[in-house]
PDB file of N, CA and C in Angstrom:
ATOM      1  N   UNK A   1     -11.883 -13.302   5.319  1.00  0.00           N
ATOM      2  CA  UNK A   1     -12.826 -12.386   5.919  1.00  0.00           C
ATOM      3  C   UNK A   1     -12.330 -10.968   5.669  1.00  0.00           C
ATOM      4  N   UNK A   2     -13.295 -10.329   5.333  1.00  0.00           N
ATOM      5  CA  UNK A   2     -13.116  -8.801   5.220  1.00  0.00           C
ATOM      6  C   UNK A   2     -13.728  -7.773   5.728  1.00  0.00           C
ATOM      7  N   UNK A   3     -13.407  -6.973   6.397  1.00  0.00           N
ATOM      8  CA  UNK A   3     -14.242  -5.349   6.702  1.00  0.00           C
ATOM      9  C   UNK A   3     -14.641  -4.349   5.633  1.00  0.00           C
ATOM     10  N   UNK A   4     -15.605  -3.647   5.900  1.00  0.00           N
ATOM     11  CA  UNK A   4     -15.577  -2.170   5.023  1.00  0.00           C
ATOM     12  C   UNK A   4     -14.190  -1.109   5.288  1.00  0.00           C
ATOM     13  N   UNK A   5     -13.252  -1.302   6.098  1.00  0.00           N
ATOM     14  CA  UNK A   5     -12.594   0.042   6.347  1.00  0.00           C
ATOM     15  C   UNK A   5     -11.541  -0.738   7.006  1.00  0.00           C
ATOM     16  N   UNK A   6     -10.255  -1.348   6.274  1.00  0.00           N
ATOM     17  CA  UNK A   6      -9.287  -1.470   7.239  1.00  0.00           C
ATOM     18  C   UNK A   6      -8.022  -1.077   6.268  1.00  0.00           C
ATOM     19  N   UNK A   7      -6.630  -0.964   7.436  1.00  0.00           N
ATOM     20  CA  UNK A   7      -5.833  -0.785   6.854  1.00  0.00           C
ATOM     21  C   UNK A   7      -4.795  -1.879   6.454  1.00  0.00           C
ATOM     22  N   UNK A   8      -4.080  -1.243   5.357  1.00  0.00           N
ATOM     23  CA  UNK A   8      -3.292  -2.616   4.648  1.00  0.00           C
ATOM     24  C   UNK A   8      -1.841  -3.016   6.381  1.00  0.00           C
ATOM     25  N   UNK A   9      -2.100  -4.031   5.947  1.00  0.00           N
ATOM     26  CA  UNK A   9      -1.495  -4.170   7.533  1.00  0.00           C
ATOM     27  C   UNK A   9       0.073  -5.526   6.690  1.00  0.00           C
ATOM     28  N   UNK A  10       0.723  -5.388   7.731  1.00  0.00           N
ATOM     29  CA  UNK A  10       2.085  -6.518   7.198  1.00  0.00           C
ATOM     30  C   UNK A  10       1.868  -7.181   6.404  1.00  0.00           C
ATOM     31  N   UNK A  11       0.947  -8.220   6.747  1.00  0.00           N
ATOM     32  CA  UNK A  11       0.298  -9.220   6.026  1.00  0.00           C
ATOM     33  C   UNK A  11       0.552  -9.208   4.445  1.00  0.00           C
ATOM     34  N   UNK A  12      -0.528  -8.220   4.146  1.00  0.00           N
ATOM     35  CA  UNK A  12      -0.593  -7.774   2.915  1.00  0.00           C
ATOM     36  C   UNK A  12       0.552  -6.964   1.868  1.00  0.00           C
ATOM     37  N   UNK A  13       1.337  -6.358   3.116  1.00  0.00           N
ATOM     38  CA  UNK A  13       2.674  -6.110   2.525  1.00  0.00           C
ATOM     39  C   UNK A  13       3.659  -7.273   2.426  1.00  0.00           C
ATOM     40  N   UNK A  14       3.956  -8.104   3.229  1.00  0.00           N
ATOM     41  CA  UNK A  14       4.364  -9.323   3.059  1.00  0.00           C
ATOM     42  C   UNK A  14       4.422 -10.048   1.707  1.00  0.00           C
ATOM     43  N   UNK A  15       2.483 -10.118   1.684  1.00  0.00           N
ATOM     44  CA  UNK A  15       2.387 -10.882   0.557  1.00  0.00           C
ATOM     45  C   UNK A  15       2.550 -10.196  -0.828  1.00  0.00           C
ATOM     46  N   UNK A  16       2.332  -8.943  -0.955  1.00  0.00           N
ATOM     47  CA  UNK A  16       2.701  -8.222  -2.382  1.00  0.00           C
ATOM     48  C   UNK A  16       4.172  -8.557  -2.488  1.00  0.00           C
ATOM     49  N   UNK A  17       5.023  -8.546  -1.642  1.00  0.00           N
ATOM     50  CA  UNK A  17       5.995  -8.763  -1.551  1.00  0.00           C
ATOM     51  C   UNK A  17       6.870  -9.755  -2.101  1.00  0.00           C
ATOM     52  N   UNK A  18       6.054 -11.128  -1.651  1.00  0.00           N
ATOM     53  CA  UNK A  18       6.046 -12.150  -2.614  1.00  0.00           C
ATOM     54  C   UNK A  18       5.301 -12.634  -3.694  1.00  0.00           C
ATOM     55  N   UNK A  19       4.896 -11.560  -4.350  1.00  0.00           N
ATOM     56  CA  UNK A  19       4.163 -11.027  -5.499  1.00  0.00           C
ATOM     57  C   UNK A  19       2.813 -12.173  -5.307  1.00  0.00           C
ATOM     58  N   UNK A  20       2.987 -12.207  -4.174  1.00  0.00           N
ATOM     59  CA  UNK A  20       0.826 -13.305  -4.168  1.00  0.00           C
ATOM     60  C   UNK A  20      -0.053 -12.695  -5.315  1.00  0.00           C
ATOM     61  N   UNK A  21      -0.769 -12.426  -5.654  1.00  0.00           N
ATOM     62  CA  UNK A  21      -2.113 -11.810  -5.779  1.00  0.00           C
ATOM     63  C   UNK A  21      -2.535 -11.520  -5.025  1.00  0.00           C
ATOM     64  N   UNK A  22      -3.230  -9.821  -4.517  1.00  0.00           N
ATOM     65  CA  UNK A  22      -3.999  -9.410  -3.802  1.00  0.00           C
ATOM     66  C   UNK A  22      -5.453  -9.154  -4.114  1.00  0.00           C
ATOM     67  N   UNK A  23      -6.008  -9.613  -3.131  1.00  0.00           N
ATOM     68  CA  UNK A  23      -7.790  -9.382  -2.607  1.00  0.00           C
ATOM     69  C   UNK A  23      -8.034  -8.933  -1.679  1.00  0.00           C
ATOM     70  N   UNK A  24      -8.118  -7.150  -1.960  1.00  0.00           N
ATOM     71  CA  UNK A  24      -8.271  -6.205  -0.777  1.00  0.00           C
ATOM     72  C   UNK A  24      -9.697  -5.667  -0.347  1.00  0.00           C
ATOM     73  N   UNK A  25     -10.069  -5.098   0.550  1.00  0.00           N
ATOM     74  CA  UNK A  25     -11.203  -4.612   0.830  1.00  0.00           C
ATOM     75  C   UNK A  25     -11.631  -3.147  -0.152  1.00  0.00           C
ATOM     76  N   UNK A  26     -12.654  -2.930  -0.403  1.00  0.00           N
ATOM     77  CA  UNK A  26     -12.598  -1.163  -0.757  1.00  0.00           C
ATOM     78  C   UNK A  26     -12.487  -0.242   0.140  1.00  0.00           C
ATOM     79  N   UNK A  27     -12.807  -0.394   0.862  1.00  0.00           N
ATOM     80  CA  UNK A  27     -12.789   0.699   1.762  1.00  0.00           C
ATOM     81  C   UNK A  27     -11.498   1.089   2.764  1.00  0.00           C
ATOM     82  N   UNK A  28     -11.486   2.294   3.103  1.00  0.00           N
ATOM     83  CA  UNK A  28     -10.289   2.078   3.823  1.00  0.00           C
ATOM     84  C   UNK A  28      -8.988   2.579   2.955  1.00  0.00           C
ATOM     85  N   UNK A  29      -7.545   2.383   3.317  1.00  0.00           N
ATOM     86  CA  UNK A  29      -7.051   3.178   2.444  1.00  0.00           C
ATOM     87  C   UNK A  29      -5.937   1.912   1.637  1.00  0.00           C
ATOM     88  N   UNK A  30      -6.453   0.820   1.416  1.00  0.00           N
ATOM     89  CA  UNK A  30      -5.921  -0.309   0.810  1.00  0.00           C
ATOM     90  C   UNK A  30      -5.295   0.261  -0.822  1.00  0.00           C
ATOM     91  N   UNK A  31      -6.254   0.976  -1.594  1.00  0.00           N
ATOM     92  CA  UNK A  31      -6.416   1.307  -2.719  1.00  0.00           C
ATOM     93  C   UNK A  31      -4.915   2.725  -2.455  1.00  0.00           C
ATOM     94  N   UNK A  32      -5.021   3.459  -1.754  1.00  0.00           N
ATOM     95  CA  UNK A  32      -3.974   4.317  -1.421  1.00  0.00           C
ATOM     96  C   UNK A  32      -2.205   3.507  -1.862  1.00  0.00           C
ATOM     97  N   UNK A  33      -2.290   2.376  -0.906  1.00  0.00           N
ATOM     98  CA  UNK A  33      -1.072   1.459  -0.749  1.00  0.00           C
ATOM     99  C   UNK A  33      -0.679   0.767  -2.240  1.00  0.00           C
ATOM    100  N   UNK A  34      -1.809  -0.264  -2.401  1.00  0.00           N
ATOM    101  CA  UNK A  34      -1.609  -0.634  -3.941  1.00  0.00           C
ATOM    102  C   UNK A  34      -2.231  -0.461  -5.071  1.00  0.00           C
ATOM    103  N   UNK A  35      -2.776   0.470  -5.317  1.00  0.00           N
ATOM    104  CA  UNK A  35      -3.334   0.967  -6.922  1.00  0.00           C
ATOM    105  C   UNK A  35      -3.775   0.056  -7.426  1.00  0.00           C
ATOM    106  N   UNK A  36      -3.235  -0.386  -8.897  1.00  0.00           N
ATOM    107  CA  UNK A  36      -3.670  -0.703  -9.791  1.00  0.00           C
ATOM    108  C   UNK A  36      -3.088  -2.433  -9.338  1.00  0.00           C
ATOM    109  N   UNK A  37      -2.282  -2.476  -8.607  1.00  0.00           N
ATOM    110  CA  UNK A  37      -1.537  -3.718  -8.349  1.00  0.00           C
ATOM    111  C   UNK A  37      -2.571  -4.982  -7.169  1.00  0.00           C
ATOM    112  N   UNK A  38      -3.852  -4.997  -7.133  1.00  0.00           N
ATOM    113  CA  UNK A  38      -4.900  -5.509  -6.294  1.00  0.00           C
ATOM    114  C   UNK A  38      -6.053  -5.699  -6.764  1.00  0.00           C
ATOM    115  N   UNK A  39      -6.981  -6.607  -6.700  1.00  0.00           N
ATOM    116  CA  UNK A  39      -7.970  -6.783  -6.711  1.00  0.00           C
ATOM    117  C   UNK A  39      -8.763  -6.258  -5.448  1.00  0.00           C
ATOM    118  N   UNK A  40      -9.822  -5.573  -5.199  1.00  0.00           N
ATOM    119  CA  UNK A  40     -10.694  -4.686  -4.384  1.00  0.00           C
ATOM    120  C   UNK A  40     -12.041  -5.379  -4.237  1.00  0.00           C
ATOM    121  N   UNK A  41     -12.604  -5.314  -3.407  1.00  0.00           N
ATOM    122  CA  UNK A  41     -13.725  -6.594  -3.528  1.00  0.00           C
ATOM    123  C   UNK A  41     -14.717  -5.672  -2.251  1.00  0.00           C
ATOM    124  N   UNK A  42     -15.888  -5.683  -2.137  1.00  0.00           N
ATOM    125  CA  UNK A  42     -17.228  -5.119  -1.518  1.00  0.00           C
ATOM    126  C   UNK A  42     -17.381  -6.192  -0.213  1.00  0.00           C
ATOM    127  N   UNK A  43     -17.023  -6.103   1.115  1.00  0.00           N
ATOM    128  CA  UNK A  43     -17.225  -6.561   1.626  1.00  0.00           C
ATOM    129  C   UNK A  43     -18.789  -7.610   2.338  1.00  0.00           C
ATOM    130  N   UNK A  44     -19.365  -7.053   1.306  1.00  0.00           N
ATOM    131  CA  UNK A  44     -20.861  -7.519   1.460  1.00  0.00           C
ATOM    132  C   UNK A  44     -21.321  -7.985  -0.154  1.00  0.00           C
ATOM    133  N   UNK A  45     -20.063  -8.414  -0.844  1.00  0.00           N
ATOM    134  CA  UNK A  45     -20.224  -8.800  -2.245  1.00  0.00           C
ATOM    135  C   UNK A  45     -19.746 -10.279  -1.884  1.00  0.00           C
ATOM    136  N   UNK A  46     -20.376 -11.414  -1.737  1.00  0.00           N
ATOM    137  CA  UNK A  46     -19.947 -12.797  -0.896  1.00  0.00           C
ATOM    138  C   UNK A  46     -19.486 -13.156  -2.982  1.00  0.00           C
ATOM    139  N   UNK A  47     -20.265 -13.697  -3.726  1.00  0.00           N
ATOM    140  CA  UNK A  47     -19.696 -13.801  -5.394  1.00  0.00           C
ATOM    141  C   UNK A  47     -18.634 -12.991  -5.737  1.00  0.00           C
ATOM    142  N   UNK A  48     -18.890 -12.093  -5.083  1.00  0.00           N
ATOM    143  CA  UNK A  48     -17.425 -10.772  -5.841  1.00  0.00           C
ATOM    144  C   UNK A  48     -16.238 -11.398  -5.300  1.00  0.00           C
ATOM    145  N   UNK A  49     -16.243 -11.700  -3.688  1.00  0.00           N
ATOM    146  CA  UNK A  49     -15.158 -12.049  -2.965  1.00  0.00           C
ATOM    147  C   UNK A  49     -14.602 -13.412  -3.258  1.00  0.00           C
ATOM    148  N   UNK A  50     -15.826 -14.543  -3.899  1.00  0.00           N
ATOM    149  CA  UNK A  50     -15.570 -15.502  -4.341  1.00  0.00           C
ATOM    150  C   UNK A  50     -14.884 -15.305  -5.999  1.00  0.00           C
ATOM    151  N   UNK A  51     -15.040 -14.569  -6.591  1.00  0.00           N
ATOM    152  CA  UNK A  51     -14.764 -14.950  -8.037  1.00  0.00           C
ATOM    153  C   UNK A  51     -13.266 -13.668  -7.599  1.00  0.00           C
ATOM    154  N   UNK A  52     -12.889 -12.803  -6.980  1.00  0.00           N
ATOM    155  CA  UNK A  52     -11.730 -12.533  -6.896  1.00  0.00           C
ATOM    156  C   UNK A  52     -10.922 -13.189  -6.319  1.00  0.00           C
ATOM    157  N   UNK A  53     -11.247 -14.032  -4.904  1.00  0.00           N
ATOM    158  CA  UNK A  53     -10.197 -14.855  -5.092  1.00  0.00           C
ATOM    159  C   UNK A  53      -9.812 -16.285  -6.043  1.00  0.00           C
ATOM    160  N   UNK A  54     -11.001 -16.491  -6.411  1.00  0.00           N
ATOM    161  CA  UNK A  54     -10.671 -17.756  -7.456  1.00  0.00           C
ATOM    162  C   UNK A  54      -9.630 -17.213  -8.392  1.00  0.00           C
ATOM    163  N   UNK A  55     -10.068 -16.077  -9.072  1.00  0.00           N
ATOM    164  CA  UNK A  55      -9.247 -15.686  -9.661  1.00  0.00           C
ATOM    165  C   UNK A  55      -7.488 -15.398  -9.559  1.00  0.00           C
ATOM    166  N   UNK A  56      -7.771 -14.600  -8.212  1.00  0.00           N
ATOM    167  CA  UNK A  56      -6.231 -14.550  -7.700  1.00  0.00           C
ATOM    168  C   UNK A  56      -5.396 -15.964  -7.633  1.00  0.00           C
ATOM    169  N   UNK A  57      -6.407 -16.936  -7.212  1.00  0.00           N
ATOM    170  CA  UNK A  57      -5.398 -18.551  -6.975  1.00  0.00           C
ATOM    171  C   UNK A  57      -5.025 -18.666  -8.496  1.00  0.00           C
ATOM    172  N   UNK A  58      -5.726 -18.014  -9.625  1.00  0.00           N
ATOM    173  CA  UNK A  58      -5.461 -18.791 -11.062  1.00  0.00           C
ATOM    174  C   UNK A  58      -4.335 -18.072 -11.356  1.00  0.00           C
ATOM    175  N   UNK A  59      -3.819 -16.709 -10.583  1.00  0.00           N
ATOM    176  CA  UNK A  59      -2.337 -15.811 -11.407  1.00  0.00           C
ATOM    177  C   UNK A  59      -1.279 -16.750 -11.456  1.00  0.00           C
ATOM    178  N   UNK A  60      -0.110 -16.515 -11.733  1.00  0.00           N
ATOM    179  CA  UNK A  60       1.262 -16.579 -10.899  1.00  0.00           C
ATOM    180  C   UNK A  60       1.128 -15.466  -9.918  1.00  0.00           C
ATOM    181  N   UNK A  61       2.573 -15.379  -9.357  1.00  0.00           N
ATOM    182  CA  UNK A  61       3.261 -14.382  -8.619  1.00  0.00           C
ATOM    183  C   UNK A  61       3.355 -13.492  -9.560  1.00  0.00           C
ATOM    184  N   UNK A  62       2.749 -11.822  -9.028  1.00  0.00           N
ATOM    185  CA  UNK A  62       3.491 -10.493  -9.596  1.00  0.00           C
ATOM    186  C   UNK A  62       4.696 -10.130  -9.290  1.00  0.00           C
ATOM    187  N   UNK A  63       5.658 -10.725 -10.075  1.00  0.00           N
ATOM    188  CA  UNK A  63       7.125  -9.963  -9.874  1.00  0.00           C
ATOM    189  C   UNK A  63       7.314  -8.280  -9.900  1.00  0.00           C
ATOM    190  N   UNK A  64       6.077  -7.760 -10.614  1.00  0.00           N
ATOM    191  CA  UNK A  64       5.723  -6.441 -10.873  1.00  0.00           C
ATOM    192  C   UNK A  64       4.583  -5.709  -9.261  1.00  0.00           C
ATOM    193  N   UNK A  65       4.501  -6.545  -8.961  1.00  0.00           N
ATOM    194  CA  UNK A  65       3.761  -6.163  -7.540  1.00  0.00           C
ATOM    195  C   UNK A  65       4.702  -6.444  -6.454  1.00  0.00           C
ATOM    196  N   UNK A  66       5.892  -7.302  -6.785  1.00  0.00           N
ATOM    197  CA  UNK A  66       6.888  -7.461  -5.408  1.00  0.00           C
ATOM    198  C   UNK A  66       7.502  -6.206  -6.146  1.00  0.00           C
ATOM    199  N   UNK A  67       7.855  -5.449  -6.642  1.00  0.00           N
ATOM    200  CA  UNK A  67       8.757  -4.224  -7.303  1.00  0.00           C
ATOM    201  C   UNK A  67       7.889  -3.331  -6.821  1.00  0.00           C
ATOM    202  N   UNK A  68       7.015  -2.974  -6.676  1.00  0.00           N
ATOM    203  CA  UNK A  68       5.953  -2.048  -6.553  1.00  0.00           C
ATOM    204  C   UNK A  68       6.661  -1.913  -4.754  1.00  0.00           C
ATOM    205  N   UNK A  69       5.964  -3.288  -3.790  1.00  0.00           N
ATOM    206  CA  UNK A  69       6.361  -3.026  -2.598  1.00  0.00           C
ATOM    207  C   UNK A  69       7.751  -2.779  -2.208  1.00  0.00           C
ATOM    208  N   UNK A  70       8.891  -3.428  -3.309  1.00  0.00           N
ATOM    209  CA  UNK A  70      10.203  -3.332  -2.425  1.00  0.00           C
ATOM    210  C   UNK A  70      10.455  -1.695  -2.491  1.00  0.00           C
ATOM    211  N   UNK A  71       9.903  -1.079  -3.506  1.00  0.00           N
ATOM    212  CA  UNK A  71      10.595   0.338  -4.292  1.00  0.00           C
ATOM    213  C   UNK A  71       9.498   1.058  -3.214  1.00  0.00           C
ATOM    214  N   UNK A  72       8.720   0.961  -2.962  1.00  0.00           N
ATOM    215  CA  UNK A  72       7.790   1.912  -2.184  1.00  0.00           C
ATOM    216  C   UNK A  72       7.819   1.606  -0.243  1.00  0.00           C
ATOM    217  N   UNK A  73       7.961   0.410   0.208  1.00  0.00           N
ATOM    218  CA  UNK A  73       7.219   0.329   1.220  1.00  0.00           C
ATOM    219  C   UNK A  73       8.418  -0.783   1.720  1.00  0.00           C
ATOM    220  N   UNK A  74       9.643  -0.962   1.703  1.00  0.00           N
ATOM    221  CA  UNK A  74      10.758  -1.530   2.287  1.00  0.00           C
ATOM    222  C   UNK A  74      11.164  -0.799   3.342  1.00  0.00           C
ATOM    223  N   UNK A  75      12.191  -0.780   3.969  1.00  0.00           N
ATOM    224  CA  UNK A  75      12.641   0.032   5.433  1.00  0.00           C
ATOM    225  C   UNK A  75      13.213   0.860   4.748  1.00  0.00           C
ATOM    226  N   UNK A  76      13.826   0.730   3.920  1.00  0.00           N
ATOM    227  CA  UNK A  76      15.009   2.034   3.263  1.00  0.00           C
ATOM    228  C   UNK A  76      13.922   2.873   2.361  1.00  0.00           C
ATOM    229  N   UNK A  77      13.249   2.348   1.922  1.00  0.00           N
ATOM    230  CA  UNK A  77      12.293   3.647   0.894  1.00  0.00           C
ATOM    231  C   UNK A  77      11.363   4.041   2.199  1.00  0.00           C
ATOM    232  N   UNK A  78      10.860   3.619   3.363  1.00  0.00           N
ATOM    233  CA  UNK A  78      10.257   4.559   4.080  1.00  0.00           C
ATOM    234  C   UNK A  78      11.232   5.348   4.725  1.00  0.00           C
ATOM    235  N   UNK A  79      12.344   5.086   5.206  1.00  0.00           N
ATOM    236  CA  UNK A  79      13.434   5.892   5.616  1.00  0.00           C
ATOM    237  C   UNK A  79      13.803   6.827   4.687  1.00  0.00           C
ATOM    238  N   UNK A  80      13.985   6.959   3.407  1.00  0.00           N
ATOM    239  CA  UNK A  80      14.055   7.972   2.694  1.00  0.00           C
ATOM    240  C   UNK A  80      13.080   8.871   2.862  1.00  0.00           C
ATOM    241  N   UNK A  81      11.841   8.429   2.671  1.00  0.00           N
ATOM    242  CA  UNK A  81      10.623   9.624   2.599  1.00  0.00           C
ATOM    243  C   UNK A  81      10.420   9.488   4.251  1.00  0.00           C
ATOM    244  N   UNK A  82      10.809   9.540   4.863  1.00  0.00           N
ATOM    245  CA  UNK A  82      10.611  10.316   5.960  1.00  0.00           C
ATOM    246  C   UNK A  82      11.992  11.366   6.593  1.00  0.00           C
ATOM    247  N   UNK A  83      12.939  10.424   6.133  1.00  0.00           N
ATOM    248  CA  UNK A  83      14.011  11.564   6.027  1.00  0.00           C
ATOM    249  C   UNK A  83      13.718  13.002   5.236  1.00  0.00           C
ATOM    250  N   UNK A  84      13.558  13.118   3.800  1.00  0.00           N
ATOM    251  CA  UNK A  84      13.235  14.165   2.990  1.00  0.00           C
ATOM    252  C   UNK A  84      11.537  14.808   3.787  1.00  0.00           C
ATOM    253  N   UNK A  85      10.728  14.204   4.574  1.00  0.00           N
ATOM    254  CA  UNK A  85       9.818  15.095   4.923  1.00  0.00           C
ATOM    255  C   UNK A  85      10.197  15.897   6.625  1.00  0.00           C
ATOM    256  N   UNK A  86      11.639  15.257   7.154  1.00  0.00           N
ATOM    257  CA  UNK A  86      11.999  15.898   8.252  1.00  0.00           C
ATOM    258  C   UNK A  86      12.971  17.186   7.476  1.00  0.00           C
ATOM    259  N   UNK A  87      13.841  16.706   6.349  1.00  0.00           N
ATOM    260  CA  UNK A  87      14.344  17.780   5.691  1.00  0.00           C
ATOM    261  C   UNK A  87      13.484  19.116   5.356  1.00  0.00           C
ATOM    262  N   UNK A  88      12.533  19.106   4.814  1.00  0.00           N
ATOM    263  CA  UNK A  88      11.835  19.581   4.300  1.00  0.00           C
ATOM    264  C   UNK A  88      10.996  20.872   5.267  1.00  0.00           C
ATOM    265  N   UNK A  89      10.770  19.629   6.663  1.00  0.00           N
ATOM    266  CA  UNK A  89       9.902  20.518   7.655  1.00  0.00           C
ATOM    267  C   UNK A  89      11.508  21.371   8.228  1.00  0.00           C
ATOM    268  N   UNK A  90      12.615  20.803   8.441  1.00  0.00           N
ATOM    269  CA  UNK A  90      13.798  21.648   8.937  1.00  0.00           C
ATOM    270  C   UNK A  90      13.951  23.016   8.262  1.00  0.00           C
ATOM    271  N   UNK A  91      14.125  22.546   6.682  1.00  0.00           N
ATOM    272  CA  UNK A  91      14.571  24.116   5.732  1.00  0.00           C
ATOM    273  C   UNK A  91      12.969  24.690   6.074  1.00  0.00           C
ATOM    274  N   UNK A  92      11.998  24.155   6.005  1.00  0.00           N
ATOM    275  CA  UNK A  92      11.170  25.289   5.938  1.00  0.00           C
ATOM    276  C   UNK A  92      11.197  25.891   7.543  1.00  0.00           C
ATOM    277  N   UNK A  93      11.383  25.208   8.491  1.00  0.00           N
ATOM    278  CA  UNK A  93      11.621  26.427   9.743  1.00  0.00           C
ATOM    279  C   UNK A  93      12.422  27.107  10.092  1.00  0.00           C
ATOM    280  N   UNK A  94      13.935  26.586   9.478  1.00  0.00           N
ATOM    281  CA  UNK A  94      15.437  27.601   9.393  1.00  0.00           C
ATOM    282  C   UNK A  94      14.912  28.673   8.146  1.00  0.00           C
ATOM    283  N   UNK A  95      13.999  28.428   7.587  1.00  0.00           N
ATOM    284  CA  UNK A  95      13.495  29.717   6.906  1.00  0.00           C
ATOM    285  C   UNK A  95      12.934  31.115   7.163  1.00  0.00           C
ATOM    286  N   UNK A  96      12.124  30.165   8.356  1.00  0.00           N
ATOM    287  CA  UNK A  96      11.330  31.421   8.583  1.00  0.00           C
ATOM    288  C   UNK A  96      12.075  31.930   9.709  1.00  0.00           C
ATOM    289  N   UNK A  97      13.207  31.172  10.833  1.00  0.00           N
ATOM    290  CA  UNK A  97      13.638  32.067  12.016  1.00  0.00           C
ATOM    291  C   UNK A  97      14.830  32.232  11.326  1.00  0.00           C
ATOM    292  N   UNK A  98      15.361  32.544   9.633  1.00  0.00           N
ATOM    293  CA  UNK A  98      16.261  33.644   9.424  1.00  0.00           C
ATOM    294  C   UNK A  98      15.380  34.912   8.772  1.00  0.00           C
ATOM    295  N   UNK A  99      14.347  34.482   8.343  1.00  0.00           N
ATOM    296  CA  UNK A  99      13.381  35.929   8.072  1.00  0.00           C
ATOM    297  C   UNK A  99      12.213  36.307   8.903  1.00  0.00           C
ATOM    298  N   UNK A 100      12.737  35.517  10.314  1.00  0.00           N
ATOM    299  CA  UNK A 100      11.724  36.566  11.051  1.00  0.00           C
ATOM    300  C   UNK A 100      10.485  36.044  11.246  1.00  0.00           C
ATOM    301  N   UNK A 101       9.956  34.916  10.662  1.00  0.00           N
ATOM    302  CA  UNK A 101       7.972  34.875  10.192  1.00  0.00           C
ATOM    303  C   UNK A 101       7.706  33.539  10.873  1.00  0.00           C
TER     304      UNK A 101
END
């Protein structure tokens, strides 16, 4: 089952993870998370949703879609990019209260 507008939730990180094949919704910010690495399907496309997942059962596993999630969306790569965006917001405010602005 699918919505017009949801977000990629564990699940789906999970399963990229173990390089499943994904069959995501369009809408929503699914396409944001995995690019080119998903199949996208019209929630009111009942054939679309059928012939993407048939399809997905026919892959293997993406070893190239579990690389995608470990390098992007693991605890340590979100801990990095949120570290460097607290860095980032720090130097830019020790910036402005040594010049004043």
């Amino acid at each position: 089952m699918t919505s017009w507008y949801e977000t990629p939730g564990l699940v789906a990180l999970e399963a990229g993870l173990s390089g499943v094949p994904l069959v995501l919704p369009e809408g929503g910010s699914a396409r944001e998370y995995f690019g080119p690495h998903a199949a996208y399907v019209r929630p009111n496309d009942l054939p679309g949703i059928r012939r993407a997942v048939l399809a997905a059962l026919a892959r293997p596993r993406d070893h190239t879609l579990a690389q995608f999630v470990r390098d992007n969306y693991s605890w340590n790569a979100v801990a990095a990019i949120t570290k460097t965006a607290y860095q980032r917001v720090f130097t830019k405010r020790e910036s402005r209260v040594l010049h004043g602005r």
